[in-house]
N, C-alpha and C. Protein backbone atom coordinates (compact mmCIF):
# COMPACT_ATOMS: atom_id res chain seq x y z
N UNK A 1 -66.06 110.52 258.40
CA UNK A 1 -65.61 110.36 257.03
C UNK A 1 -65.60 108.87 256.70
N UNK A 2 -66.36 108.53 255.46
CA UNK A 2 -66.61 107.28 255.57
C UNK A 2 -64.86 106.24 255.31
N UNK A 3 -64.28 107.00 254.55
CA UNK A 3 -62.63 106.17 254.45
C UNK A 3 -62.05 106.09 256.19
N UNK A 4 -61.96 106.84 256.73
CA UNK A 4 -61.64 106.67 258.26
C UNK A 4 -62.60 105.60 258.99
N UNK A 5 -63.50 105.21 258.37
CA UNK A 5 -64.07 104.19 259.48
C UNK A 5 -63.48 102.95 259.60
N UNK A 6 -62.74 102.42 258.79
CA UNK A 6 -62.23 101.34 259.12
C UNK A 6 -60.91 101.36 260.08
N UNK A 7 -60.78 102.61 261.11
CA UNK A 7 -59.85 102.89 262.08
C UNK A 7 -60.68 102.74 263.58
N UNK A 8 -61.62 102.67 263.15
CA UNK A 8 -62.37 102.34 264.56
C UNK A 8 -63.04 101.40 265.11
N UNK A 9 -63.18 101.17 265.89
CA UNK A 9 -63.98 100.04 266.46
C UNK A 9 -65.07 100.33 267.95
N UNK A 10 -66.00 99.46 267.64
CA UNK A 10 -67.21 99.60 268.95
C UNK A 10 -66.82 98.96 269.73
N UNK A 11 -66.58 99.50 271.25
CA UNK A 11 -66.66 98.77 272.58
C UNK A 11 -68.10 98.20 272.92
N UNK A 12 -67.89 97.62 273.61
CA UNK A 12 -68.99 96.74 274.05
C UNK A 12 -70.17 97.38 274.46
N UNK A 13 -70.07 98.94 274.69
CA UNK A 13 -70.36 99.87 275.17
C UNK A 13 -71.18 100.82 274.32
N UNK A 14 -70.96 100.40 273.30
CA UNK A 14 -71.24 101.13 271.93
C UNK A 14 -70.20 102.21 271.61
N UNK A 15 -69.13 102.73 272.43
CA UNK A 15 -69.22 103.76 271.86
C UNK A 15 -67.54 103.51 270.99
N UNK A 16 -67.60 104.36 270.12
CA UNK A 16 -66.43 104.85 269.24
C UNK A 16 -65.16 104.96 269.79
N UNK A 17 -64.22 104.14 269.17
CA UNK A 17 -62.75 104.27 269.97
C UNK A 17 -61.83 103.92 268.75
N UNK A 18 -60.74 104.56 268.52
CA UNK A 18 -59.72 104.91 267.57
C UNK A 18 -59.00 103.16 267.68
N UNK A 19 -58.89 102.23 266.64
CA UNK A 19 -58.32 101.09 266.55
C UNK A 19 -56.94 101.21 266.15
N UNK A 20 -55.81 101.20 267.56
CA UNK A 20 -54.37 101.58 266.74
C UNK A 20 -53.73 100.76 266.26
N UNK A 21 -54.19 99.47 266.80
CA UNK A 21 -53.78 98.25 265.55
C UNK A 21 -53.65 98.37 264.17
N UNK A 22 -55.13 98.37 264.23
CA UNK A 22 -55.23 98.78 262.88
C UNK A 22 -54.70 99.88 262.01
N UNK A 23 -54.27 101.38 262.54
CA UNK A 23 -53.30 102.22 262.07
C UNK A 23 -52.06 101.41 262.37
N UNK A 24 -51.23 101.06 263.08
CA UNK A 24 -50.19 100.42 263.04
C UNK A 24 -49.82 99.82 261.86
N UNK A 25 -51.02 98.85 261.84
CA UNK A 25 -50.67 97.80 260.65
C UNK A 25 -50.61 98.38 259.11
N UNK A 26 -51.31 99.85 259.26
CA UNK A 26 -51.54 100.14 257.84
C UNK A 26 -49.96 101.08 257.67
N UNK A 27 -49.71 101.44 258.65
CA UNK A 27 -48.46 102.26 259.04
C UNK A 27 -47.04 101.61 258.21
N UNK A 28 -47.26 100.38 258.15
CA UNK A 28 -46.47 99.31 257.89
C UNK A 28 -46.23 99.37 256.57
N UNK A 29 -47.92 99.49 255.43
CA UNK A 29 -47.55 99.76 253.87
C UNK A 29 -47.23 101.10 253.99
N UNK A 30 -47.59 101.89 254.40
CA UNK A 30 -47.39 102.96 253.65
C UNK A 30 -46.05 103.30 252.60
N UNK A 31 -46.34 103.63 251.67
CA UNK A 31 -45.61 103.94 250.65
C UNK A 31 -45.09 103.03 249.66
N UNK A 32 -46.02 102.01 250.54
CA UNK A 32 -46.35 100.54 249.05
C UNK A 32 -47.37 100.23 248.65
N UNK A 33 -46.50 99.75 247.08
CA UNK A 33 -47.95 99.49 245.82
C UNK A 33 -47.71 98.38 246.01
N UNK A 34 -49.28 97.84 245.40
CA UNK A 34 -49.21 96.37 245.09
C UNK A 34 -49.74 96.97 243.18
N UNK A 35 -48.70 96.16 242.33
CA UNK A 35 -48.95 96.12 241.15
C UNK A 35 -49.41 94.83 240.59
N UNK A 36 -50.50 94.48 239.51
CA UNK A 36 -50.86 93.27 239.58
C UNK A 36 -50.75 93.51 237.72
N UNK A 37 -50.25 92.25 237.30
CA UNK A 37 -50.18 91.88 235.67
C UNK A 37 -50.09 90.78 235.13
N UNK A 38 -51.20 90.76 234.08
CA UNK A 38 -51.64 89.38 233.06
C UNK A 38 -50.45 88.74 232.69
N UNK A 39 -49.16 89.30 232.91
CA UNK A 39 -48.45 88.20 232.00
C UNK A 39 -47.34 88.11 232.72
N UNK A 40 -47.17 86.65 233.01
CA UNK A 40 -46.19 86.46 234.37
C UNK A 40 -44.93 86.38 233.80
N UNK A 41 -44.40 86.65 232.89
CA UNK A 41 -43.17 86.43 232.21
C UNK A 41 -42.13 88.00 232.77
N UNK A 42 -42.90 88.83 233.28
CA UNK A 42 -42.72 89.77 233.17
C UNK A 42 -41.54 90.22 234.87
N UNK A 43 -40.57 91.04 234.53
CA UNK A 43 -40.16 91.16 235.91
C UNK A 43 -40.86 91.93 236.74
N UNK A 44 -40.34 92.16 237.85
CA UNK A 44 -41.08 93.52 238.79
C UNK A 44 -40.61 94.77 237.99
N UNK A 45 -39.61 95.02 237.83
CA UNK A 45 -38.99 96.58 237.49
C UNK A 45 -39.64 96.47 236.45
N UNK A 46 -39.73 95.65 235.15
CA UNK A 46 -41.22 96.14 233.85
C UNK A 46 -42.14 96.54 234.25
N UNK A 47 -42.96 95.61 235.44
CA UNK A 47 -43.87 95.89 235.77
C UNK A 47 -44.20 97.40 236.48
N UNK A 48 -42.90 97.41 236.87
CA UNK A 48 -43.14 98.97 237.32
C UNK A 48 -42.94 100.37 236.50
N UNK A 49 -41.85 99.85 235.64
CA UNK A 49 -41.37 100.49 234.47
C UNK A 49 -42.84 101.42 234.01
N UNK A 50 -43.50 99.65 233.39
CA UNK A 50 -45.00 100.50 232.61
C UNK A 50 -45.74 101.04 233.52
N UNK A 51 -45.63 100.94 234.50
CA UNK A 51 -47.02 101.75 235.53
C UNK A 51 -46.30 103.31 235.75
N UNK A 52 -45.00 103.58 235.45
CA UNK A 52 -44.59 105.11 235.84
C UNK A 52 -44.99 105.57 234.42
N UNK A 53 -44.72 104.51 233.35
CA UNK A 53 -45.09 105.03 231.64
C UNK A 53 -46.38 105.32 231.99
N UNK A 54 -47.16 104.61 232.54
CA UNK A 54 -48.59 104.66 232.36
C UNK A 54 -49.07 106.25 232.93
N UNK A 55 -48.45 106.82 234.14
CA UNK A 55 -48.14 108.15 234.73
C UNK A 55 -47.47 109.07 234.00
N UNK A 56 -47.08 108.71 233.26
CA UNK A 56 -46.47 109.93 232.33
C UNK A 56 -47.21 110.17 230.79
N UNK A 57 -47.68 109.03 230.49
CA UNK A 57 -49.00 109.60 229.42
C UNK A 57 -49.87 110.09 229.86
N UNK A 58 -50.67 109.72 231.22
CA UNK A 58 -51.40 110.39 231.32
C UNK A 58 -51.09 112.15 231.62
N UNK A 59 -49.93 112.23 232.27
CA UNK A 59 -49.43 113.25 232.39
C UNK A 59 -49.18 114.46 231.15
N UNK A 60 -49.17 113.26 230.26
CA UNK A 60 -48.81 113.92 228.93
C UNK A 60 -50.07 114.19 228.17
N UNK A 61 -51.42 113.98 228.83
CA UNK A 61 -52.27 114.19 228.09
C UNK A 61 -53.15 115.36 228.99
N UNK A 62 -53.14 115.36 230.50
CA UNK A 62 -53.21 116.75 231.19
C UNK A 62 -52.70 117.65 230.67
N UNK A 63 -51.48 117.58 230.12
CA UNK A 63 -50.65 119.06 229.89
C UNK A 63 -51.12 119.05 228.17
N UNK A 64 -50.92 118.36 227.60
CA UNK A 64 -51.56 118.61 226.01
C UNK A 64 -52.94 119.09 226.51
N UNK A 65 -53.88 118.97 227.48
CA UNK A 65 -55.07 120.01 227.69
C UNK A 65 -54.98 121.80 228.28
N UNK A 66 -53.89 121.26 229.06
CA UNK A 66 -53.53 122.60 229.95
C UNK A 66 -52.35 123.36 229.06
N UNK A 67 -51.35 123.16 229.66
CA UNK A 67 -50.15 123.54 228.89
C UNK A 67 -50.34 123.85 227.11
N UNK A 68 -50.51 123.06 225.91
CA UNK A 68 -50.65 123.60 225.23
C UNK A 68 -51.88 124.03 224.80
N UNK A 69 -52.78 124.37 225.84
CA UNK A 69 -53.85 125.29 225.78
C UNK A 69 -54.82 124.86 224.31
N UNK A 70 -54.88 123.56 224.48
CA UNK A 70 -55.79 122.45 223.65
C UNK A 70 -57.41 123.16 224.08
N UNK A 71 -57.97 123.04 222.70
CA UNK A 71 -58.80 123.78 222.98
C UNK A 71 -60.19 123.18 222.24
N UNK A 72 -61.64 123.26 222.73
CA UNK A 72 -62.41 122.64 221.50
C UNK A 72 -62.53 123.08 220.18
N UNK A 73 -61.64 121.90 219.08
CA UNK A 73 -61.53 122.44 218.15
C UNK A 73 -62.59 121.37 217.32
N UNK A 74 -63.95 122.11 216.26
CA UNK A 74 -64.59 121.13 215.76
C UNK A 74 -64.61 120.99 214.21
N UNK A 75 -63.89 119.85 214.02
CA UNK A 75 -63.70 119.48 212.91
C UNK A 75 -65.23 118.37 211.91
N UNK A 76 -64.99 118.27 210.81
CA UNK A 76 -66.13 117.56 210.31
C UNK A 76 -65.22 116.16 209.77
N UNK A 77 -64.32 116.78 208.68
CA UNK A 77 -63.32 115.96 208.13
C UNK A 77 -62.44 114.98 208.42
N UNK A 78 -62.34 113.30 208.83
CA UNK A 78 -61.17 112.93 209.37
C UNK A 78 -60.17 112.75 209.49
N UNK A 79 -59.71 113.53 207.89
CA UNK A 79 -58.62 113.65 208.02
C UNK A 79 -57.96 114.83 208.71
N UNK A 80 -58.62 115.89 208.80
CA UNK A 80 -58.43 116.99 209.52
C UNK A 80 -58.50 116.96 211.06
N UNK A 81 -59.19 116.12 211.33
CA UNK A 81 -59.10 115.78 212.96
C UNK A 81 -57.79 114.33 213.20
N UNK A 82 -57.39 113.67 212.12
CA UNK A 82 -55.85 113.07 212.52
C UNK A 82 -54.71 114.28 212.49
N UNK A 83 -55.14 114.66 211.67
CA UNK A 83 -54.38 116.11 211.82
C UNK A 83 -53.61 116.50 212.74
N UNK A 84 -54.97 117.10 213.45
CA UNK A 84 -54.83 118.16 214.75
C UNK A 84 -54.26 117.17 215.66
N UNK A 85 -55.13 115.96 215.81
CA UNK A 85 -54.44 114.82 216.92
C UNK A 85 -52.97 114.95 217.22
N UNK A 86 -52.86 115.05 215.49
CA UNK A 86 -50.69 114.58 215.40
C UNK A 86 -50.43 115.60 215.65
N UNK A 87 -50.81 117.03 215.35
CA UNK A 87 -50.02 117.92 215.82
C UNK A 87 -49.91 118.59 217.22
N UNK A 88 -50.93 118.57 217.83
CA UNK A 88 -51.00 118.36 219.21
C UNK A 88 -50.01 117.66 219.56
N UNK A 89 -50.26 116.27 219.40
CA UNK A 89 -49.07 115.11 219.90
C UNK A 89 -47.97 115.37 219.66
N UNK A 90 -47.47 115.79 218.49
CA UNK A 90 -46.04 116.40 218.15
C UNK A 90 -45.78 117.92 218.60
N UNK A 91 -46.18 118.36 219.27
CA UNK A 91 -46.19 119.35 220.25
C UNK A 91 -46.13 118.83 221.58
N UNK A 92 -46.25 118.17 221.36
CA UNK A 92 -46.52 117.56 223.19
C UNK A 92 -44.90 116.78 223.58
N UNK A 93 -44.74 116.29 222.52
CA UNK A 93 -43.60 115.41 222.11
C UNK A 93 -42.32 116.24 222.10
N UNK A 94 -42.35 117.66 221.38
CA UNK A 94 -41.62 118.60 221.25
C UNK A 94 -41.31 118.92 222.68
N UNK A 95 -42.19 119.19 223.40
CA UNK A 95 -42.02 119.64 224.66
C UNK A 95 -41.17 118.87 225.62
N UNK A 96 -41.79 117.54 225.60
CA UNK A 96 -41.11 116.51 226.26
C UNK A 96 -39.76 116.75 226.07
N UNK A 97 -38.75 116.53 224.55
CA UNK A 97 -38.15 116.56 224.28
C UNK A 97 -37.06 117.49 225.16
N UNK A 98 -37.32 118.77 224.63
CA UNK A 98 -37.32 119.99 225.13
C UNK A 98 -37.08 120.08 226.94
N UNK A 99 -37.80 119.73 227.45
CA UNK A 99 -37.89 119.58 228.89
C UNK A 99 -36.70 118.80 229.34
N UNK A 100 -36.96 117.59 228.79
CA UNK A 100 -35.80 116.21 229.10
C UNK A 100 -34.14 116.91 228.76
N UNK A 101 -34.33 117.58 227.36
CA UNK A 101 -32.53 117.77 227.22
C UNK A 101 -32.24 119.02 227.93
N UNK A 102 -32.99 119.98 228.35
CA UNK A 102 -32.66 121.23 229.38
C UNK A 102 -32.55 121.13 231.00
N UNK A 103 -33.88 120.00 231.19
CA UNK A 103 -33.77 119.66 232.48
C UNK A 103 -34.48 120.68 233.44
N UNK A 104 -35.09 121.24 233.08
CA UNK A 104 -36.19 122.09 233.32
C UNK A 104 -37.80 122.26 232.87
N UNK A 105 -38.58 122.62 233.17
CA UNK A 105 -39.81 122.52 233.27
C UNK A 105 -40.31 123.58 231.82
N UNK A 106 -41.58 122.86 231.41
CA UNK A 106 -41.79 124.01 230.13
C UNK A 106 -42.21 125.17 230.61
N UNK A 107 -43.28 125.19 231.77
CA UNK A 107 -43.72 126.66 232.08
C UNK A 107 -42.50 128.03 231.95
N UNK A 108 -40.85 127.34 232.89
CA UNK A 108 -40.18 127.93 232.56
C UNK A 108 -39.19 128.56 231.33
N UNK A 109 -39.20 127.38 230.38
CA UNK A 109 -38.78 127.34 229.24
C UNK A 109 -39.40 128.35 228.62
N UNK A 110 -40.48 128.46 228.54
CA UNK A 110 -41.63 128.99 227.84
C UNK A 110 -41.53 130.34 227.99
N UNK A 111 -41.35 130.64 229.33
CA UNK A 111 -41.05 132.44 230.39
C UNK A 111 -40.18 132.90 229.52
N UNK A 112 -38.97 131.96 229.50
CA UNK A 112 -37.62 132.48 229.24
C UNK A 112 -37.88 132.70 227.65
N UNK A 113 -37.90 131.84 226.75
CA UNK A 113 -38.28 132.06 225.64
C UNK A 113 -38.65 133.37 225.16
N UNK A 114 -40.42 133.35 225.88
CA UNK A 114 -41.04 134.68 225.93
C UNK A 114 -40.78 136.12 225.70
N UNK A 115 -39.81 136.01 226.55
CA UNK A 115 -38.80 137.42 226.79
C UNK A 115 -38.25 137.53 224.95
N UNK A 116 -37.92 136.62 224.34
CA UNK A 116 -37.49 137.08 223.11
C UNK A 116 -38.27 137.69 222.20
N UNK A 117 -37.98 139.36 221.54
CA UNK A 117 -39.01 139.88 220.88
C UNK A 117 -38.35 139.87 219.69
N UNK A 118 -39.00 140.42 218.53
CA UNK A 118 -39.02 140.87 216.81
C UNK A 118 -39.43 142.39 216.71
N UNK A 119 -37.92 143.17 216.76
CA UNK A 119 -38.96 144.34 216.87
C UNK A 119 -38.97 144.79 214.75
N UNK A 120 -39.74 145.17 214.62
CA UNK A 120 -39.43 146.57 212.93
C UNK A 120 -39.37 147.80 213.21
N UNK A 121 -38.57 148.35 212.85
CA UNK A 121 -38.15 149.94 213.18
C UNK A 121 -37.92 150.80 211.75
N UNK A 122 -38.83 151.36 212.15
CA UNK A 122 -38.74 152.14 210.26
C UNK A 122 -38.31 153.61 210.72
N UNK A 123 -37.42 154.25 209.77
CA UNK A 123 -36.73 155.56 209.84
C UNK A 123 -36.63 156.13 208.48
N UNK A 124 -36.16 157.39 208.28
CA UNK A 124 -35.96 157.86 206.88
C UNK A 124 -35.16 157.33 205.91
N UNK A 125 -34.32 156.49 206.53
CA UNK A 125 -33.35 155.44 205.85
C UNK A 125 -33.92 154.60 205.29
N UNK A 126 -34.94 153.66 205.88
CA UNK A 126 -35.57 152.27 205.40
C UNK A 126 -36.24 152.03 206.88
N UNK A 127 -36.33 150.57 206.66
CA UNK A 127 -37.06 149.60 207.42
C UNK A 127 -36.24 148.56 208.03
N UNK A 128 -35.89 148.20 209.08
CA UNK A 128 -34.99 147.21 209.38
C UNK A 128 -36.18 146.15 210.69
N UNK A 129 -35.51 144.98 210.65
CA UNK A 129 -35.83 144.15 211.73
C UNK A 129 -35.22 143.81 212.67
N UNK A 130 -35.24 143.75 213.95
CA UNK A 130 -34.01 143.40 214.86
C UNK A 130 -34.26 142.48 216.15
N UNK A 131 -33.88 141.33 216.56
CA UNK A 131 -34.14 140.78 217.84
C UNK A 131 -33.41 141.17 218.97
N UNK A 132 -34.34 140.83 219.51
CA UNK A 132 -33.47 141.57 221.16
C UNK A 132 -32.24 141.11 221.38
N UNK A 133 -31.77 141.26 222.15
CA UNK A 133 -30.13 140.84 222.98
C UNK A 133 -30.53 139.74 223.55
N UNK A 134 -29.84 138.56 223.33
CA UNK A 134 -29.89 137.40 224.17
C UNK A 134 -29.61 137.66 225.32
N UNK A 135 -30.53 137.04 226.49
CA UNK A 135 -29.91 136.78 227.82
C UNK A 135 -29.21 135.73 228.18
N UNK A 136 -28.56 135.67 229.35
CA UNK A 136 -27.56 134.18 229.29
C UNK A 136 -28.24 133.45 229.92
N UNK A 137 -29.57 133.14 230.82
CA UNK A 137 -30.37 131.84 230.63
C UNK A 137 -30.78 131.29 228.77
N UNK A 138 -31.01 132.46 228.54
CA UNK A 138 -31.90 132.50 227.25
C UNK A 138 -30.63 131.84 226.12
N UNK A 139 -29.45 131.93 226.48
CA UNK A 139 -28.32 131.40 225.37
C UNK A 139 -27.92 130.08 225.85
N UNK A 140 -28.46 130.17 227.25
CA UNK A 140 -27.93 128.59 227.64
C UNK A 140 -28.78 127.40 227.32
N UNK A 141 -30.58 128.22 227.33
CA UNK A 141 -31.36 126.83 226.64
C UNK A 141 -31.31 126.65 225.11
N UNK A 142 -30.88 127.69 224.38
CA UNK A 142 -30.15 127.30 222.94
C UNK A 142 -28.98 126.42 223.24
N UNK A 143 -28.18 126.36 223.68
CA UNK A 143 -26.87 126.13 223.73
C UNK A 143 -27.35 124.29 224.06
N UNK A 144 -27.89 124.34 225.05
CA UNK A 144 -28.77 123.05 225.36
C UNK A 144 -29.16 122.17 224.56
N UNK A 145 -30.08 123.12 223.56
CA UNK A 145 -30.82 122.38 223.04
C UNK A 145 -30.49 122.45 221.13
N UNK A 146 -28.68 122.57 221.21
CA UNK A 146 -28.20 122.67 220.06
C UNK A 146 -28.99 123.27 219.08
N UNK A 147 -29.38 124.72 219.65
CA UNK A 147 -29.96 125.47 218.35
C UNK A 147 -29.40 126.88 218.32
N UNK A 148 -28.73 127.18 216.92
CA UNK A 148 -28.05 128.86 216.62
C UNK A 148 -28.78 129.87 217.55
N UNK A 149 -28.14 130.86 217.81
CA UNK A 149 -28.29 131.95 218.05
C UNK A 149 -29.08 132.94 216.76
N UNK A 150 -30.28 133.44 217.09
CA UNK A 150 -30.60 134.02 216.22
C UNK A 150 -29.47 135.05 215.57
N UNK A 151 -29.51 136.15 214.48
CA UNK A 151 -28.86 136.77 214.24
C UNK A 151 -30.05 137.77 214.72
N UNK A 152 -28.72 138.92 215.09
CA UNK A 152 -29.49 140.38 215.96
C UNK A 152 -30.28 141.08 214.85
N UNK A 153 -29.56 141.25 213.51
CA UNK A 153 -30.64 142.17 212.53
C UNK A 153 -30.77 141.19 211.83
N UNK A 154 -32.79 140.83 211.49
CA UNK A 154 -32.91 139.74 210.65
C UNK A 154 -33.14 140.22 209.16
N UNK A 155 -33.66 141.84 208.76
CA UNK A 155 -33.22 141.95 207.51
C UNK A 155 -33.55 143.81 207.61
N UNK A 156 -33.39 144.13 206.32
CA UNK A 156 -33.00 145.54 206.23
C UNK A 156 -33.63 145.92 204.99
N UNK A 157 -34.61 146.79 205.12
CA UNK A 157 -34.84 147.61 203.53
C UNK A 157 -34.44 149.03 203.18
N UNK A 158 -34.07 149.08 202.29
CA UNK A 158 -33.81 150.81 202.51
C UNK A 158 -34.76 151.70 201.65
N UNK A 159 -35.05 152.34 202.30
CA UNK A 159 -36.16 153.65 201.79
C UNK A 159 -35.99 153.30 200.27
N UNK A 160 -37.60 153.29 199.79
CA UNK A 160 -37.60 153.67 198.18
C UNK A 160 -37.72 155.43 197.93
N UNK A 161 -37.08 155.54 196.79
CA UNK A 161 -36.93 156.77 196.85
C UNK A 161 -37.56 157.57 195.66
């Protein structure tokens, strides 16, 4: 493997022998960066600050492909493609949000959510609408994320007659 070759070295002999120096010494960084930046005014913790920012946009732009299931959308118009940009982004943003004040992950957010249905139930009476029964994960990421409890019947018609 050509990244492993710089662990070895030729004996005089020609042949191949594992250099543990050289793992030693590399043994030594492991689990250090070297960060390098144009503007020396700057501390280390900024400097590191922006390089985890720099990991989390990009992060944030994997999951705006994956997660909100971004898709090729082809526009002609530019204003219609700032559009979509912002709303994507403000979806993405939403999420963040969302994630950060629950403290949980969206895939799960999303599960739990899920579970909430809208059913319509029509009878000889009328027509009514009704949401399911909250569960108590499901009341705790409202509760979280300071938003009402739906109401159980969202409206009611009664038979015309």
């Amino acid at each position: 493997m050509p990244g492993l070759n710089r662990y070895l070295r030729a004996t005089p002999a020609g042949k191949l022998r594992v250099d543990q120096a050289k793992i030693k010494a590399e043994e030594n960084l492991d689990g250090k960066y070297l960060l390098r930046c144009s503007d020396p005014h700057l501390s280390a913790e900024d400097i590191a600050l922006g390089y985890k920012q720099l990991l989390e946009v990009e992060r944030g732009w994997r999951d705006m492909k994956q997660i909100i299931d971004l898709r090729p959308v082809y526009h002609r118009l530019e204003e219609r493609i700032r559009a979509h940009v912002i709303l994507c982004w403000l979806a993405l943003l939403l999420i963040r949000i969302t994630e950060t004040t629950t403290g949980d992950t969206w895939p799960q957010i999303r599960r739990e959510l899920d579970r909430l249905h809208l059913g319509t139930f029509t009878g000889p009476t009328g027509t009514f609408q009704q949401v399911t029964a909250l569960t108590k994960p499901q009341r705790d990421l409202l509760a979280k994320l300071d938003i009402p409890a739906p109401k159980q019947v969202i409206s009611l018609q009664p038979a015309s007659r």
